[in-house]
C-alpha atoms as a PDB file:
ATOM      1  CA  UNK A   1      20.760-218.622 -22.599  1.00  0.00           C
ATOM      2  CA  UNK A   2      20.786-222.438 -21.655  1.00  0.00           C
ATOM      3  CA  UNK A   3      19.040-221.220 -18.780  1.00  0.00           C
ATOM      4  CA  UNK A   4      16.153-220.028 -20.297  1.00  0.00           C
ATOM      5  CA  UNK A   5      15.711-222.619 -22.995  1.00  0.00           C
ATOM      6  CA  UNK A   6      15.684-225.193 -20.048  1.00  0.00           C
ATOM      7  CA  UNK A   7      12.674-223.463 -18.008  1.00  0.00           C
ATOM      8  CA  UNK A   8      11.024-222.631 -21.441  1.00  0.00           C
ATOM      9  CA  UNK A   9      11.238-226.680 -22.101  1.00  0.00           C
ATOM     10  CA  UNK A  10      10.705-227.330 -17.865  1.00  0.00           C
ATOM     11  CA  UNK A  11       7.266-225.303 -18.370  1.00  0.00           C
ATOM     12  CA  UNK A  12       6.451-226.692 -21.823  1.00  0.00           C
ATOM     13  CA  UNK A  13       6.596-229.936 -20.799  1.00  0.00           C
ATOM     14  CA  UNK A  14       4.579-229.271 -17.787  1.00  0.00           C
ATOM     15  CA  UNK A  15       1.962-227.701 -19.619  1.00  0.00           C
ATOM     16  CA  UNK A  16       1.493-230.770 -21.966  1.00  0.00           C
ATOM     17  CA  UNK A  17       1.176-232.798 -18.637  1.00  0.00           C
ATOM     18  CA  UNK A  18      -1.444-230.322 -17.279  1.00  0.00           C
ATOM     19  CA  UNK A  19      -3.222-230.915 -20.579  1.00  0.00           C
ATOM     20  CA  UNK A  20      -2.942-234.019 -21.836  1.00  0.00           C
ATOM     21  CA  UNK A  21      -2.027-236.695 -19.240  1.00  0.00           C
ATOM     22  CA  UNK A  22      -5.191-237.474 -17.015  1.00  0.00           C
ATOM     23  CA  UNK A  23      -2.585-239.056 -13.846  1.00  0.00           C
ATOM     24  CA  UNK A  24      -0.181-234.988 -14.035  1.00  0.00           C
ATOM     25  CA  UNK A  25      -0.511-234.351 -10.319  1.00  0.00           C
ATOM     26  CA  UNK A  26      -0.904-230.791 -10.356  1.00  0.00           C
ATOM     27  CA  UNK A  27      -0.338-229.115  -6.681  1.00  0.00           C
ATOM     28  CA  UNK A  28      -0.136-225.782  -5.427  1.00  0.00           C
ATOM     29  CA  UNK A  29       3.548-225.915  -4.815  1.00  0.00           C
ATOM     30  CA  UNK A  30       4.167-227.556  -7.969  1.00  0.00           C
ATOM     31  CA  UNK A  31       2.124-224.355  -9.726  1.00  0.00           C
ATOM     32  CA  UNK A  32       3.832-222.002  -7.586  1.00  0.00           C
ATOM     33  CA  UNK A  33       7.142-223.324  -8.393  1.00  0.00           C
ATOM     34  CA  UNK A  34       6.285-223.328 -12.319  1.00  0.00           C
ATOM     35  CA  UNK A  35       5.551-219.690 -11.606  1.00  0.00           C
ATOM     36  CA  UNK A  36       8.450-218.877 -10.151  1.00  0.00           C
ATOM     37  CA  UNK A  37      10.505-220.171 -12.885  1.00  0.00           C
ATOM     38  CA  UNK A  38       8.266-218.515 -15.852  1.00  0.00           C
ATOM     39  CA  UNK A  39       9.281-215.196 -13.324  1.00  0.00           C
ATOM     40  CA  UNK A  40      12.749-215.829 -13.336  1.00  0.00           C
ATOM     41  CA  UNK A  41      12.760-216.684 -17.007  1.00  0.00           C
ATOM     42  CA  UNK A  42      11.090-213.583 -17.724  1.00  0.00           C
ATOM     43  CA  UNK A  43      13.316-211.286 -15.823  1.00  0.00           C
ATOM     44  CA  UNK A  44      16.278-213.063 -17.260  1.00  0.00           C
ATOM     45  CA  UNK A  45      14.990-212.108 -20.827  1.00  0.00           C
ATOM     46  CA  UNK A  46      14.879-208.287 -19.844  1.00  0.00           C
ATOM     47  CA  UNK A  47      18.832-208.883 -18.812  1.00  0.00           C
ATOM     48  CA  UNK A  48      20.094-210.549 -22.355  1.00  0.00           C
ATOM     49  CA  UNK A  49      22.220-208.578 -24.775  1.00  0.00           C
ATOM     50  CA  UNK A  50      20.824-207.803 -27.896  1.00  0.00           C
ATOM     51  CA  UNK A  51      23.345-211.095 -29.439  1.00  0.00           C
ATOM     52  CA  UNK A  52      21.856-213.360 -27.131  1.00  0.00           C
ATOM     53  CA  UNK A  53      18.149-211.963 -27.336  1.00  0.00           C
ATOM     54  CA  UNK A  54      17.907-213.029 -31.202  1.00  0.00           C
ATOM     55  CA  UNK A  55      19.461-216.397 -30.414  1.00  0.00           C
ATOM     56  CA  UNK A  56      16.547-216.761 -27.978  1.00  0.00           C
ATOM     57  CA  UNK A  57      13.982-215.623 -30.329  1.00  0.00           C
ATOM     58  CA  UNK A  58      15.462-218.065 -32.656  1.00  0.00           C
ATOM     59  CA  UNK A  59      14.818-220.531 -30.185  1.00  0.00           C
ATOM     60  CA  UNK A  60      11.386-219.426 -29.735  1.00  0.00           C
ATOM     61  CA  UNK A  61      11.005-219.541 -33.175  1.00  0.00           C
ATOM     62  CA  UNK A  62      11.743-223.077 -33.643  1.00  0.00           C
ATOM     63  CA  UNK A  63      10.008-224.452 -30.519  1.00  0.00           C
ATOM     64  CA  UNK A  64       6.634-223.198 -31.023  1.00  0.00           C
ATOM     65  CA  UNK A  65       6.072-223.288 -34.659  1.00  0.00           C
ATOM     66  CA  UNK A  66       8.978-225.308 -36.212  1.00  0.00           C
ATOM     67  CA  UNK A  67      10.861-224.903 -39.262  1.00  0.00           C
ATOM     68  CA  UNK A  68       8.137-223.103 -40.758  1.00  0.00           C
ATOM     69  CA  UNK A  69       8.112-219.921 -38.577  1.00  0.00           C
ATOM     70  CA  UNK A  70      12.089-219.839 -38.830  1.00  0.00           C
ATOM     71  CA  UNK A  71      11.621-219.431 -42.433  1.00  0.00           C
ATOM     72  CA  UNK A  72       9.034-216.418 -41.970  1.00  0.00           C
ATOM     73  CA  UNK A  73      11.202-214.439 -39.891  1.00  0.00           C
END
């Protein structure tokens, strides 16, 4: 699982660049390579056990709408 919450938070990160910074350098092997990890990311996901699956969507949980969305679930 510390796999995936460390290309979740890679890709997050990059995203905010892509949005907000006006120097992000964004390159085609730089994209391709963010690709490639939201692939493997994805694939790992489909491998989890159901234990570590809800840890993950715990995770999920808390990074994209905080303490709030924990809460709701």
């Amino acid at each position: 699982m510390v796999q995936h919450v460390a290309a979740f938070s890679e890709l997050q990160e990059a995203r905010h660049g892509a949005d907000y910074d006006p120097a992000f350098d964004a390159t085609r092997s730089r994209a391709l390579s963010h690709v490639r990890t939201a692939r493997a990311g994805i694939e790992a996901i489909g491998r989890m056990d159901k234990a570590n699956l809800h840890q993950f969507d715990m995770f999920l949980l808390l990074a994209l709408g905080g303490e709030r969305m924990m809460k709701n679930s």
